[in-house]
C-alpha atoms as a PDB file:
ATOM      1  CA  UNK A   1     -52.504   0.836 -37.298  1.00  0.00           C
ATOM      2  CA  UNK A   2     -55.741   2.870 -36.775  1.00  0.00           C
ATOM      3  CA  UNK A   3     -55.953   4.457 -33.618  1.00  0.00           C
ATOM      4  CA  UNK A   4     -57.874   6.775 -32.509  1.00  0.00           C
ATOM      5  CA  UNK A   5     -60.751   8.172 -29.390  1.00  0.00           C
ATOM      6  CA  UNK A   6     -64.314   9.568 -28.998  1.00  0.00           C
ATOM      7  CA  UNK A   7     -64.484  13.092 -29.956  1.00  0.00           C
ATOM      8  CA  UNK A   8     -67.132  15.380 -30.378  1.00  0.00           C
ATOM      9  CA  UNK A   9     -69.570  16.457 -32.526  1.00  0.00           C
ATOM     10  CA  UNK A  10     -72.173  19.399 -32.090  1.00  0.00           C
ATOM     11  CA  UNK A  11     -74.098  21.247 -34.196  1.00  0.00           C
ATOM     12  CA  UNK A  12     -72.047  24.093 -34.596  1.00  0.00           C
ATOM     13  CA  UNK A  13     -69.000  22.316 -37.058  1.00  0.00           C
ATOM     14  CA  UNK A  14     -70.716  18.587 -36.975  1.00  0.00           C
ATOM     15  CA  UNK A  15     -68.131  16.434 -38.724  1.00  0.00           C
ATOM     16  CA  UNK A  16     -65.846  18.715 -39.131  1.00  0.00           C
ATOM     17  CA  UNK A  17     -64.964  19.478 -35.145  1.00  0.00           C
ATOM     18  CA  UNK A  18     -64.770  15.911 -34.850  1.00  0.00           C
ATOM     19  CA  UNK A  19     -62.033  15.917 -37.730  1.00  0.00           C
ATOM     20  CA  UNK A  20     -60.452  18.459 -35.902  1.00  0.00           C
ATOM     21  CA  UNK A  21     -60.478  17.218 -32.154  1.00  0.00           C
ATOM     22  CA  UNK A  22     -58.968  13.618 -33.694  1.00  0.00           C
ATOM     23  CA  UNK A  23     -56.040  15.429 -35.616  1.00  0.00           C
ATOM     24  CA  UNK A  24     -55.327  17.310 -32.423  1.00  0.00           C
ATOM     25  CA  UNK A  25     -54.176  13.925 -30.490  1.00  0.00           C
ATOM     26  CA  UNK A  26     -52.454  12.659 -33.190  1.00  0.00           C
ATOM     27  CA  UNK A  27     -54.697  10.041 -34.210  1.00  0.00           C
ATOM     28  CA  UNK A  28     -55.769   8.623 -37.648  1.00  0.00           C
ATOM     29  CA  UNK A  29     -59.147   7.444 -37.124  1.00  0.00           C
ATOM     30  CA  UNK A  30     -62.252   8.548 -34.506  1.00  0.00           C
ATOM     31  CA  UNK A  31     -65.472   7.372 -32.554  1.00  0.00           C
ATOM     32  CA  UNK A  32     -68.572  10.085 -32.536  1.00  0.00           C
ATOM     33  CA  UNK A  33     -72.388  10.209 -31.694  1.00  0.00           C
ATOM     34  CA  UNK A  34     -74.083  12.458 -33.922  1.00  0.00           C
ATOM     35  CA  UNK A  35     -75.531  14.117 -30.885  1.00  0.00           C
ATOM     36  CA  UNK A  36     -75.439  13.623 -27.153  1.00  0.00           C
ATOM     37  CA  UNK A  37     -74.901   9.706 -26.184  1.00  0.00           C
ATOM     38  CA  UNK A  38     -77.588  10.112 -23.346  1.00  0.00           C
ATOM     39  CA  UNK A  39     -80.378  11.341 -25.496  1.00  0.00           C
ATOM     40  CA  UNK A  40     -82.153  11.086 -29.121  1.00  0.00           C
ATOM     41  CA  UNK A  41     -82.091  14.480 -30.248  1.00  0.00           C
ATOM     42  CA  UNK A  42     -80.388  15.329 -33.489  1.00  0.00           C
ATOM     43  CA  UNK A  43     -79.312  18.357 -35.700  1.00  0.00           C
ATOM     44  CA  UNK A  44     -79.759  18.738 -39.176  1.00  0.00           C
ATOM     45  CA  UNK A  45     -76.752  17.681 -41.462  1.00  0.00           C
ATOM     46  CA  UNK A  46     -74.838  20.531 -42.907  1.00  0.00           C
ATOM     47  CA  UNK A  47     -73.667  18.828 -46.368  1.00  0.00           C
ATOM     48  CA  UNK A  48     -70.986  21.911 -46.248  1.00  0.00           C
ATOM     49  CA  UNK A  49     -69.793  21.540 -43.149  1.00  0.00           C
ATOM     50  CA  UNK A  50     -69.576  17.379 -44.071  1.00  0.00           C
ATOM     51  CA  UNK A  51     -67.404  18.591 -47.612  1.00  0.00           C
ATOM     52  CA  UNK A  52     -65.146  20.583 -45.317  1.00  0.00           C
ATOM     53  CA  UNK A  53     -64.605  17.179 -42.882  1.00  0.00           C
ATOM     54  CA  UNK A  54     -64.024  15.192 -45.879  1.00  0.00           C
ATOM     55  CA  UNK A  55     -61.473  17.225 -47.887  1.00  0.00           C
ATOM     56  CA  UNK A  56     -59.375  17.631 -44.079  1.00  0.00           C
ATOM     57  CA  UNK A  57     -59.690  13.837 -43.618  1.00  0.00           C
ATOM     58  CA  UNK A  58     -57.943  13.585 -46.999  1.00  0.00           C
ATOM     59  CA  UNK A  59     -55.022  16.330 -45.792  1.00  0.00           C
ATOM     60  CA  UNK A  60     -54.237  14.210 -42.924  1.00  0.00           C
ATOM     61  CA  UNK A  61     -54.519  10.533 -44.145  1.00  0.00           C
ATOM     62  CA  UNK A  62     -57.833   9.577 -42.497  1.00  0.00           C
ATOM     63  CA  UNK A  63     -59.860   6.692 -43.670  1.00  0.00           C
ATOM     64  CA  UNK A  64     -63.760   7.671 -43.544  1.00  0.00           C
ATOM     65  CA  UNK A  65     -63.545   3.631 -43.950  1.00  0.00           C
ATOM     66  CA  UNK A  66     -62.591   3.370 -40.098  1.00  0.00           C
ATOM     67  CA  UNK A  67     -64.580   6.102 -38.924  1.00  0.00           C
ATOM     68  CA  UNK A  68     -66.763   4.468 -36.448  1.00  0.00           C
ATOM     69  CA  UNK A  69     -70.108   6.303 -35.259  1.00  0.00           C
ATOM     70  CA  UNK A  70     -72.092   5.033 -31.821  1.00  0.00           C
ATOM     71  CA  UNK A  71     -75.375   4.961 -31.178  1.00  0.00           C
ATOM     72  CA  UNK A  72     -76.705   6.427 -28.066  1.00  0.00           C
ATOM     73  CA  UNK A  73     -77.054   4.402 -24.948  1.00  0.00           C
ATOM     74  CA  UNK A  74     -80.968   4.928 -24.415  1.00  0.00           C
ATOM     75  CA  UNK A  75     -82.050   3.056 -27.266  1.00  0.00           C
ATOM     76  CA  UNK A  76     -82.979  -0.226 -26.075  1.00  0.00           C
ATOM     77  CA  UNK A  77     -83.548  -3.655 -28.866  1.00  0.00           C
ATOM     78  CA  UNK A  78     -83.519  -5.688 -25.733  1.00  0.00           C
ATOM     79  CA  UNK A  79     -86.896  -4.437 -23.779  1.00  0.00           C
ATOM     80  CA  UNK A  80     -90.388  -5.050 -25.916  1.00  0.00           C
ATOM     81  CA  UNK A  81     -92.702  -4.727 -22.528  1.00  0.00           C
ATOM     82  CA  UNK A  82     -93.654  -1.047 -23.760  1.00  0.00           C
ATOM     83  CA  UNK A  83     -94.190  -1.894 -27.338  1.00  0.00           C
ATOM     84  CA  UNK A  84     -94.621   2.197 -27.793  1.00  0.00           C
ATOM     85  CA  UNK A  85     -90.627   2.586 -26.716  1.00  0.00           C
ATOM     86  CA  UNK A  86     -89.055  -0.782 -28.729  1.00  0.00           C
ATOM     87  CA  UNK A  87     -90.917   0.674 -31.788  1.00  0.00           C
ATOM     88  CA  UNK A  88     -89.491   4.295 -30.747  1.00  0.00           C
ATOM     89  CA  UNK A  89     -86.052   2.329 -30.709  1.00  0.00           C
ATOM     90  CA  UNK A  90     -86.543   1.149 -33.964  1.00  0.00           C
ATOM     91  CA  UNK A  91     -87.240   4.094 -35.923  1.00  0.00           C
ATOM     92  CA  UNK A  92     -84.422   5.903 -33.976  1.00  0.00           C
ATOM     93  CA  UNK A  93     -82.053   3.285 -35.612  1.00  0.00           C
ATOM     94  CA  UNK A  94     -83.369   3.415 -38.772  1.00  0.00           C
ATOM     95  CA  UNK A  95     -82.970   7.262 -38.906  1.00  0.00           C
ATOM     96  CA  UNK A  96     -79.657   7.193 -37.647  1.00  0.00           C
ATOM     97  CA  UNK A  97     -78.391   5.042 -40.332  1.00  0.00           C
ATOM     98  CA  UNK A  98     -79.994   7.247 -42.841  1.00  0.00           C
ATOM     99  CA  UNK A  99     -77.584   9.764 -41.214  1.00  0.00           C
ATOM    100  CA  UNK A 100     -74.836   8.125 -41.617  1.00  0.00           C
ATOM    101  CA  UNK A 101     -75.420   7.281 -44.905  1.00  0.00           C
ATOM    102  CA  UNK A 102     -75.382  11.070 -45.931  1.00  0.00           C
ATOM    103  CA  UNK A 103     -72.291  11.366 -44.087  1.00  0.00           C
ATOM    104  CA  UNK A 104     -70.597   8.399 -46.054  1.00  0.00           C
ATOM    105  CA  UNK A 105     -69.616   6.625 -42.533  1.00  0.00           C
ATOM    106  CA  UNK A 106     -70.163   2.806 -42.255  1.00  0.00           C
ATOM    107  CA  UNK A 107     -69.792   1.092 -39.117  1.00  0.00           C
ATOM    108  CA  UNK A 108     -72.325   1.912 -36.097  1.00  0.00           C
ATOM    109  CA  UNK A 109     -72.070   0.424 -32.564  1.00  0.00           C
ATOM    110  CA  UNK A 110     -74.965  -0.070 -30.691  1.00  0.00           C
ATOM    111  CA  UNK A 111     -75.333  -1.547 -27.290  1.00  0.00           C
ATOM    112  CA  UNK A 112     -77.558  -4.779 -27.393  1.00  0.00           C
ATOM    113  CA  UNK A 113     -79.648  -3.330 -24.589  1.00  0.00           C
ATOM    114  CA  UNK A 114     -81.030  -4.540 -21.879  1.00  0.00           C
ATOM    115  CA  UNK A 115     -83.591  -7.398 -21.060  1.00  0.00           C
ATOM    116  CA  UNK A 116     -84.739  -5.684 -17.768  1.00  0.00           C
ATOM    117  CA  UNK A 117     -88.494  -7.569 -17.200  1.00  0.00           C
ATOM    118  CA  UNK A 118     -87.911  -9.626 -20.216  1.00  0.00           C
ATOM    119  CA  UNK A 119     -86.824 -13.491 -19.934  1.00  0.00           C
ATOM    120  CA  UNK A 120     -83.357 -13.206 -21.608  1.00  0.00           C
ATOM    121  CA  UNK A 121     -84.052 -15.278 -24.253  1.00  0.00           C
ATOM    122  CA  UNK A 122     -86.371 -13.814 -25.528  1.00  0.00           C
ATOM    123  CA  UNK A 123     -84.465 -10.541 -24.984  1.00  0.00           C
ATOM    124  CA  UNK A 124     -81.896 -11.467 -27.097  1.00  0.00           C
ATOM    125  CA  UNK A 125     -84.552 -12.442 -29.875  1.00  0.00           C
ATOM    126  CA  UNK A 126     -86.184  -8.847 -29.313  1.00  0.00           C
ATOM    127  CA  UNK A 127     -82.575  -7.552 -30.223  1.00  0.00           C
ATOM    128  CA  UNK A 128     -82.369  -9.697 -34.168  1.00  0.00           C
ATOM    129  CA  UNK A 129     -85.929  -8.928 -34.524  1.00  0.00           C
ATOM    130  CA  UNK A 130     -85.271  -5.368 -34.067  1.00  0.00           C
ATOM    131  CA  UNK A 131     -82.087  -5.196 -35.942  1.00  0.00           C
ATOM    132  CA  UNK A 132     -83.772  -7.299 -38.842  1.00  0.00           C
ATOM    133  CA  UNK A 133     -86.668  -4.301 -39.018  1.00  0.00           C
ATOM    134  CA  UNK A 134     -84.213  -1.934 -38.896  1.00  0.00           C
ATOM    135  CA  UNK A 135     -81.584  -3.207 -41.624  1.00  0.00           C
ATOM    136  CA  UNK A 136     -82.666  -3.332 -45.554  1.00  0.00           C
ATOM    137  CA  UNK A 137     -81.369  -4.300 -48.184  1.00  0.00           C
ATOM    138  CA  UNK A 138     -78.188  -2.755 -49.829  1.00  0.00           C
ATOM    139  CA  UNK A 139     -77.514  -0.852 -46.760  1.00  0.00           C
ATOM    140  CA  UNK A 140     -74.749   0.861 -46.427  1.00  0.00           C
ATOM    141  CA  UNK A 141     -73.979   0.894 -42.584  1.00  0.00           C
ATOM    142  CA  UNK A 142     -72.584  -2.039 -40.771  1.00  0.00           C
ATOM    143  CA  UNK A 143     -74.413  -2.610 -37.177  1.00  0.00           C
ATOM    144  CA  UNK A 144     -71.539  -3.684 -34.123  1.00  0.00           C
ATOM    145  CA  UNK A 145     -72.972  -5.303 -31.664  1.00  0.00           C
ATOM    146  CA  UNK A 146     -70.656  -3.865 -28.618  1.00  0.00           C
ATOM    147  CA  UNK A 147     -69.498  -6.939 -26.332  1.00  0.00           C
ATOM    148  CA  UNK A 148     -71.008  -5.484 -22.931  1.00  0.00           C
ATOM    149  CA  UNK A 149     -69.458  -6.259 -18.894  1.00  0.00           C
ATOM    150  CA  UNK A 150     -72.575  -7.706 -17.872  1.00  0.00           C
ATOM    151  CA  UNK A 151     -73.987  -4.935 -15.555  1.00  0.00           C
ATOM    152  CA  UNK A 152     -77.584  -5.357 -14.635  1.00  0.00           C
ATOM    153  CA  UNK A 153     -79.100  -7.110 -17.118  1.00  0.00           C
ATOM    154  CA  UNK A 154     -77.075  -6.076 -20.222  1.00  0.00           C
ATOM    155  CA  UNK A 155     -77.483  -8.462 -23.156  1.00  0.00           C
ATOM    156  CA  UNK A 156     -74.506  -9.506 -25.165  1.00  0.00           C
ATOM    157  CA  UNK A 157     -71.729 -10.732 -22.391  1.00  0.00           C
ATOM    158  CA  UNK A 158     -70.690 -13.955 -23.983  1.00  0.00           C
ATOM    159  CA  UNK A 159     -70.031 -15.087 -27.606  1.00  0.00           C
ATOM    160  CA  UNK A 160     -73.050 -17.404 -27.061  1.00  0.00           C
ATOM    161  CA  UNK A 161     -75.198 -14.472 -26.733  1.00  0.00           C
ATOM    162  CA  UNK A 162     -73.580 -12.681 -29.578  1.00  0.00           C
ATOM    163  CA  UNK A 163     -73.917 -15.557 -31.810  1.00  0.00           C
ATOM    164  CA  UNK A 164     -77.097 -16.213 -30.869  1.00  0.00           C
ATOM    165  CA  UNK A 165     -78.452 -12.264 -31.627  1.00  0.00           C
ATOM    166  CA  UNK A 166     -76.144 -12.661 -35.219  1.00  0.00           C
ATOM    167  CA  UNK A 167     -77.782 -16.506 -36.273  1.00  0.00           C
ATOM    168  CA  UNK A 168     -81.348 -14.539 -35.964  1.00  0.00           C
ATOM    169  CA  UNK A 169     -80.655 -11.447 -38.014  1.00  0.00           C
ATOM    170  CA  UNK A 170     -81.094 -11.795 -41.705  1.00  0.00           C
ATOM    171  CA  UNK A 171     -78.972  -9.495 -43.415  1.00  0.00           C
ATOM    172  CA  UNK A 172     -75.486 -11.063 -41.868  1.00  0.00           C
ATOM    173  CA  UNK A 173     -73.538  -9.104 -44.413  1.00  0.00           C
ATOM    174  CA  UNK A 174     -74.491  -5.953 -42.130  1.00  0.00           C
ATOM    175  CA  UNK A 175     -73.922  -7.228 -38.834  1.00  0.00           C
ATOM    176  CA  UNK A 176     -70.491  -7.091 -37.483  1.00  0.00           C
ATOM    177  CA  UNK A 177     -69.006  -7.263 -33.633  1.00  0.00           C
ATOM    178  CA  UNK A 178     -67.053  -4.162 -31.619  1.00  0.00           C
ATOM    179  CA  UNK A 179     -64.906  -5.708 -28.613  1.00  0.00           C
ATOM    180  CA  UNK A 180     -64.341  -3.470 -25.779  1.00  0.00           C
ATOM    181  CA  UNK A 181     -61.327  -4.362 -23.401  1.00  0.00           C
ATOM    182  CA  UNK A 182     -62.993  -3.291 -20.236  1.00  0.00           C
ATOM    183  CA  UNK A 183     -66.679  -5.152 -21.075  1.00  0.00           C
ATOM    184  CA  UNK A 184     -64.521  -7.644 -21.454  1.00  0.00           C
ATOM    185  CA  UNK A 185     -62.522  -8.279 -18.200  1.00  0.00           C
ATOM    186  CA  UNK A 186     -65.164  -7.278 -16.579  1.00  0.00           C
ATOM    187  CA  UNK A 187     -67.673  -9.896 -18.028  1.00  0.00           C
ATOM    188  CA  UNK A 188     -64.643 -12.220 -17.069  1.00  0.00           C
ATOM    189  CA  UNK A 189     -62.456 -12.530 -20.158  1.00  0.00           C
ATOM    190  CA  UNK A 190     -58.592 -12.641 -19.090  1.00  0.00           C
ATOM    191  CA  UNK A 191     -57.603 -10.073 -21.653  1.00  0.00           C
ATOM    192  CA  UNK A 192     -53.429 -11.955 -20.425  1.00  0.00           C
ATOM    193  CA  UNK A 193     -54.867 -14.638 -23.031  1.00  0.00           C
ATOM    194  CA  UNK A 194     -56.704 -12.481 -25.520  1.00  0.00           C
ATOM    195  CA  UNK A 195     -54.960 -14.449 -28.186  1.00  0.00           C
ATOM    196  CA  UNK A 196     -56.886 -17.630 -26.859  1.00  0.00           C
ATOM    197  CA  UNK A 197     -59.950 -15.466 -26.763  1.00  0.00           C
ATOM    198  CA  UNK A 198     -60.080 -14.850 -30.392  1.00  0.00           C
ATOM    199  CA  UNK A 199     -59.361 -18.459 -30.923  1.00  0.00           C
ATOM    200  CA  UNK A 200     -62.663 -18.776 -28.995  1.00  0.00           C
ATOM    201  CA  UNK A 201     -64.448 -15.782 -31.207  1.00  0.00           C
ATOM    202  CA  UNK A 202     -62.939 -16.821 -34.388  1.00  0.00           C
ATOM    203  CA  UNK A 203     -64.449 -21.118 -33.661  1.00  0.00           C
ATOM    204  CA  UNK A 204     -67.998 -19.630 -32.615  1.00  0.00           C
ATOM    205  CA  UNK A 205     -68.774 -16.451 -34.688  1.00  0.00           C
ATOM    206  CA  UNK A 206     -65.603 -15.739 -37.182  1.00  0.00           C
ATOM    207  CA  UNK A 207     -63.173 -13.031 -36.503  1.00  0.00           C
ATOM    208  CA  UNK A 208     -63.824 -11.581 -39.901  1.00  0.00           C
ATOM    209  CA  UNK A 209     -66.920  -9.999 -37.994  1.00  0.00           C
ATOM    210  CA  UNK A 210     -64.639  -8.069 -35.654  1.00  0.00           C
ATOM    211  CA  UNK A 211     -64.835  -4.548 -37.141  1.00  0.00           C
ATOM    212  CA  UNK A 212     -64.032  -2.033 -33.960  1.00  0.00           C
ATOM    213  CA  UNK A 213     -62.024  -2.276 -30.871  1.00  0.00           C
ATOM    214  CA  UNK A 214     -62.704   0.034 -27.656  1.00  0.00           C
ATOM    215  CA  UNK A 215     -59.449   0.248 -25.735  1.00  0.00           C
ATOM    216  CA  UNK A 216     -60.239   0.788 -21.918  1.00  0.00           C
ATOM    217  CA  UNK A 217     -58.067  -0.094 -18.855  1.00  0.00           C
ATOM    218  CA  UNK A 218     -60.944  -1.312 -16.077  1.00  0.00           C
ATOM    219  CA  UNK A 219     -61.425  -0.158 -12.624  1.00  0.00           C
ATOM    220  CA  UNK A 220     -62.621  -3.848 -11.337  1.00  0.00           C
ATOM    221  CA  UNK A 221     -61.767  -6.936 -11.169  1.00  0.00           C
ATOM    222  CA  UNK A 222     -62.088  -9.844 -13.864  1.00  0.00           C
ATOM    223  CA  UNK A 223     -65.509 -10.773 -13.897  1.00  0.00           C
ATOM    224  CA  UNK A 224     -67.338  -8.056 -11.652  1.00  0.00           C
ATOM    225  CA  UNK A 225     -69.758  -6.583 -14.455  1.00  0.00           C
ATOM    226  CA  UNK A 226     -69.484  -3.146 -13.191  1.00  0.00           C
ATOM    227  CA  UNK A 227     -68.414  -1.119 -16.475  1.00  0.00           C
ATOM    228  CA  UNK A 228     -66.059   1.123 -15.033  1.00  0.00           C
ATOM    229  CA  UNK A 229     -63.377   2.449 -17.564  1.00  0.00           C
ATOM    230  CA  UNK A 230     -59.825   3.440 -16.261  1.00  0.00           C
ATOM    231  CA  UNK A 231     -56.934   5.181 -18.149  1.00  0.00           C
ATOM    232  CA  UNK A 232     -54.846   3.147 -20.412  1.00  0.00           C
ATOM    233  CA  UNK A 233     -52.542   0.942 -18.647  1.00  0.00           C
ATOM    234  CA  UNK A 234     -53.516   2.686 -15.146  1.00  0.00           C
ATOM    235  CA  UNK A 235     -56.247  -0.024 -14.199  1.00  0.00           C
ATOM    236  CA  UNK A 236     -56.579  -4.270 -13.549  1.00  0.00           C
ATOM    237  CA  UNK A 237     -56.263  -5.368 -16.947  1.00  0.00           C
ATOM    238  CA  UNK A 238     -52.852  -2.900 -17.463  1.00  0.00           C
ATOM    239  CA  UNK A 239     -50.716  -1.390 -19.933  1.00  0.00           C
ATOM    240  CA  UNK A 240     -48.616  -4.420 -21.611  1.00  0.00           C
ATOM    241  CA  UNK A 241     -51.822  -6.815 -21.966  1.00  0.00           C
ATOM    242  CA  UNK A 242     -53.656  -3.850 -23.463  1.00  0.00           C
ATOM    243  CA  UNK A 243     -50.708  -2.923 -26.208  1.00  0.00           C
ATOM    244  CA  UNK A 244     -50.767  -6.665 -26.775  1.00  0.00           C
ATOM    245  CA  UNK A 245     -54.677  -6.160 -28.049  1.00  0.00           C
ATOM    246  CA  UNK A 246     -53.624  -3.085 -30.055  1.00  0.00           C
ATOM    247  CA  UNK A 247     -50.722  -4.885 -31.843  1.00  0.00           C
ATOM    248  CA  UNK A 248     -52.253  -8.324 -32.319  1.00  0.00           C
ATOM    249  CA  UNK A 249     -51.544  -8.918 -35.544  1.00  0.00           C
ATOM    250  CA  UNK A 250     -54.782 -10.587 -36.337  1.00  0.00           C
ATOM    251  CA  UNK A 251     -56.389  -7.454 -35.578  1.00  0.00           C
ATOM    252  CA  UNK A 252     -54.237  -5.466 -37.460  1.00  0.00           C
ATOM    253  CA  UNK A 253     -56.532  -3.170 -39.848  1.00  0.00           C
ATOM    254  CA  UNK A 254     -59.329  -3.070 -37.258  1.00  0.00           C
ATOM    255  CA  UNK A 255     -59.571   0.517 -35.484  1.00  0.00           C
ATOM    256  CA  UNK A 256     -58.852   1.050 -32.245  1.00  0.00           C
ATOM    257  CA  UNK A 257     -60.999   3.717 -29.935  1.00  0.00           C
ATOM    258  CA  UNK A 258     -60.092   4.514 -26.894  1.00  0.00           C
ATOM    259  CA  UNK A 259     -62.840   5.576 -24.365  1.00  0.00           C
ATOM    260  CA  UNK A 260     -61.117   6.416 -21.195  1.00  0.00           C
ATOM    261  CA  UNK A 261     -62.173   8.601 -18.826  1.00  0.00           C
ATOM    262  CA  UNK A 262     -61.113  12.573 -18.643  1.00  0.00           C
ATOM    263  CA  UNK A 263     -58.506  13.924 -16.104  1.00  0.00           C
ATOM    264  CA  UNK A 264     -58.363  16.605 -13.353  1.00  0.00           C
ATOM    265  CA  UNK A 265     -60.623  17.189 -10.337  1.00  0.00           C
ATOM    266  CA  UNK A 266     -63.549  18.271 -12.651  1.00  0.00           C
ATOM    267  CA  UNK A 267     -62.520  15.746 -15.125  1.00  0.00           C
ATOM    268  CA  UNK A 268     -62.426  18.275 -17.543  1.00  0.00           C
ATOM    269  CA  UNK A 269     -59.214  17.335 -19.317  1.00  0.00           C
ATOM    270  CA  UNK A 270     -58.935  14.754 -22.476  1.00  0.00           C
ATOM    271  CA  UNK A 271     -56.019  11.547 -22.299  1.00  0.00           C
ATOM    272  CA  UNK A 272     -56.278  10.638 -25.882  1.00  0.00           C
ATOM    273  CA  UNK A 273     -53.186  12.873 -26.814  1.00  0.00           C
ATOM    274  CA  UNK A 274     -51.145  12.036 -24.307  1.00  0.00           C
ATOM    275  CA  UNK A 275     -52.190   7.935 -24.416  1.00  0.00           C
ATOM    276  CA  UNK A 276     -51.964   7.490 -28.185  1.00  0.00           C
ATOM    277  CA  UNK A 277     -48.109   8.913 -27.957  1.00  0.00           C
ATOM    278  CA  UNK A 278     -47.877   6.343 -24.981  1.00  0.00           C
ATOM    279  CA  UNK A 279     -48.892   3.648 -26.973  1.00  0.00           C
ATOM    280  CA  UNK A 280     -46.919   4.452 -30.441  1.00  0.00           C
ATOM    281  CA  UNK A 281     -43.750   4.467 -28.060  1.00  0.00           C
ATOM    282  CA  UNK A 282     -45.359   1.361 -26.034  1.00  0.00           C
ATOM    283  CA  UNK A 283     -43.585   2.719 -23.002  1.00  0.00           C
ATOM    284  CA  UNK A 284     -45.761   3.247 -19.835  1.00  0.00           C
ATOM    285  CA  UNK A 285     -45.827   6.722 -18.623  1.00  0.00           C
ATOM    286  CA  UNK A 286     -46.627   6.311 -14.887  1.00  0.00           C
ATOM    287  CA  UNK A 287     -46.809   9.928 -14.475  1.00  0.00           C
ATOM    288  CA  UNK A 288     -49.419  10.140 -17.688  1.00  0.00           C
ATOM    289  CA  UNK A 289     -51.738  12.162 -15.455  1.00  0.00           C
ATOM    290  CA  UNK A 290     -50.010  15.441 -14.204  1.00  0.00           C
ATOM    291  CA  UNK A 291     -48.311  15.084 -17.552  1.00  0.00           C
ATOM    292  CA  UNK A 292     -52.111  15.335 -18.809  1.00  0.00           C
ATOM    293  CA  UNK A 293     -53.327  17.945 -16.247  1.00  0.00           C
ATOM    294  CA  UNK A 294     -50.309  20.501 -16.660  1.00  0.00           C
ATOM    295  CA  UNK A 295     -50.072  20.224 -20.171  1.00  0.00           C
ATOM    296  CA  UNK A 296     -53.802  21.992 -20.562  1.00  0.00           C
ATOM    297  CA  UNK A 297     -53.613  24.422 -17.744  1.00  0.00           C
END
C-alpha cells in the first residue's frame, strides 16, 4: 500500500524537507507543490538538495514512482475570456512540468478549472485544448485531472465531463485521472458503493487511468458541492467506507494522499501521523484529535 499526505516544500531544503516531513508520519509516499498552492511563484531547483531527497527516499523505501506533485489552484484551462491569463496558464504548466522533469517525479494533478463566463462546453474544450498545447511528445509527466465537488462552476464533476476533457486531448498516454473522496460525495457519489463507482469509471473511461487517490472525510452532505475536507473518518462519508477506498483491491498500487485539514484552535497542528497509524490498524480513534493536539504541545 502507498500511503501517504501533502507536505511541504520551500526553498530552503526543496525536496528534501518534503522527504523528511513524509518519513516523519510514517508514510511511504507524498503529495507537494513546488511552491505555494495559491500562487505561481517558484524557486530555483537545487540539483544537490534533489541528490540528497533521492538517496533518503532510497533509505526508507520510497518510490519517486508514486510521488505525486500538484499544481497550484490559480491556474485556470477552463476560462479563455482573457486570452492574456489562459495563455499565462499555459506556459505556467508547461514550466512546471519541465520542473518536474529535473526532479524525476511523474504524475501532476491539476484542477480542470473553472468555466466561470464560459458556456461549459466549451469550457471543458478550453481544458484538452490547453492540456494538448501544453503536453509534447515523449513527456515524461503524467497530467491527473482531479475529480472536483462541483463548487461554483468547477469543471470535471462527472465521468462524462472527464471523458469528455480525455477524448479531446491527443497525447492519451499522458493523461491520467486523481479521485478525491470528498469531491466525490460531495459532487454526489455514495462513496458506501465505491465499488459500483469504479464499475461506472472503469465502463466509461478505464480504471487503468486512475493514477492518485486524495483521501478526505467531507464536512457536507452527498451532493452539496461545497469542498469542505474533514478528518479521516470524523466527517459524512466516515471512517469504514473510507478504509474500504484505501484497501480496494483494484486500487491496490495506486497512492493514497490524504489532504485533511490541520488541528488545534489555530489549526496549526498536522493529522497525517496520527491518521496513517489509524488506518494501518483500521481501528477508529474517536479521540484522534486531543490525541493529535497533545502529542505536539
Amino acid at each position: 500500500m502507498y500511503l501517504g499526505s501533502h507536505v511541504s516544500f520551500d526553498s530552503k531544503e526543496q525536496l528534501l524537507k518534503s522527504v523528511k516531513e513524509c518519513i516523519s508520519y510514517g508514510a511511504n509516499t507524498f503529495m507537494f507543490y513546488t511552491g505555494a498552492p495559491q500562487n505561481t511563484l517558484r524557486c530555483n531547483l537545487n540539483d544537490e538538495l534533489t541528490n540528497k531527497a533521492y538517496e533518503l527516499m532510497k533509505e526508507n523505501d520510497i518510490d519517486i514512482n508514486k510521488v505525486i506533485c500538484h499544481a497550484p489552484y490559480i491556474v485556470n484551462l477552463a476560462n479563455d475570456f482573457d486570452p492574456s491569463k489562459y495563455d499565462f496558464s499555459i506556459n505556467f504548466l508547461k514550466n512546471e512540468i519541465n520542473r518536474l522533469e529535473t526532479l524525476g517525479i511523474k504524475y501532476l494533478v491539476l484542477h480542470p478549472g473553472s468555466s466561470v463566463s464560459i458556456e461549459r462546453n466549451k469550457a471543458l474544450f478550453n481544458i484538452a485544448n490547453g492540456i494538448n498545447n501544453i503536453l509534447y511528445k515523449d513527456c515524461k509527466v503524467m497530467i491527473l485531472l482531479e475529480t472536483m465537488a462541483g463548487k461554483g462552476t468547477e469543471c470535471g464533476i462527472s465521468l462524462d465531463e472527464i471523458k469528455y476533457i480525455i477524448d479531446n486531448i491527443n497525447l492519451k498516454d499522458n493523461i491520467g485521472v486523481c479521485l478525491d473522496t470528498c469531491h466525490l460525495n460531495d459532487s454526489g457519489v455514495d462513496i458506501n458503493n465505491f465499488d459500483y463507482y469504479l464499475d461506472e469509471f472503469d465502463k466509461i473511461i478505464g480504471i487503468d487511468k486512475i493514477k492518485c487517490v486524495h483521501i478526505n472525510d467531507s464536512k457536507n452532505i452527498i451532493g452539496s458541492h461545497k469542498d469542505r475536507h474533514e478528518n479521516f473518518g470524523f466527517g459524512t462519508i466516515g471512517f469504514d467506507a473510507l478504509i474500504n477506498v484505501i484497501y480496494n483491491e483494484k486500487l491496490k498500487d495506486v497512492p493514497k494522499i490524504l489532504e485533511t485539514p490541520y488541528v488545534g484552535e489555530k489549526k496549526e497542528y498536522p493529522p497525517y501521523k496520527f491518521e496513517i497509524e489509524m488506518i494501518k490498524s483500521k481501528k477508529f480513534n474517536p479521540n484522534l484529535i486531543n490525541d493529535i493536539i497533545n502529542y505536539y504541545k
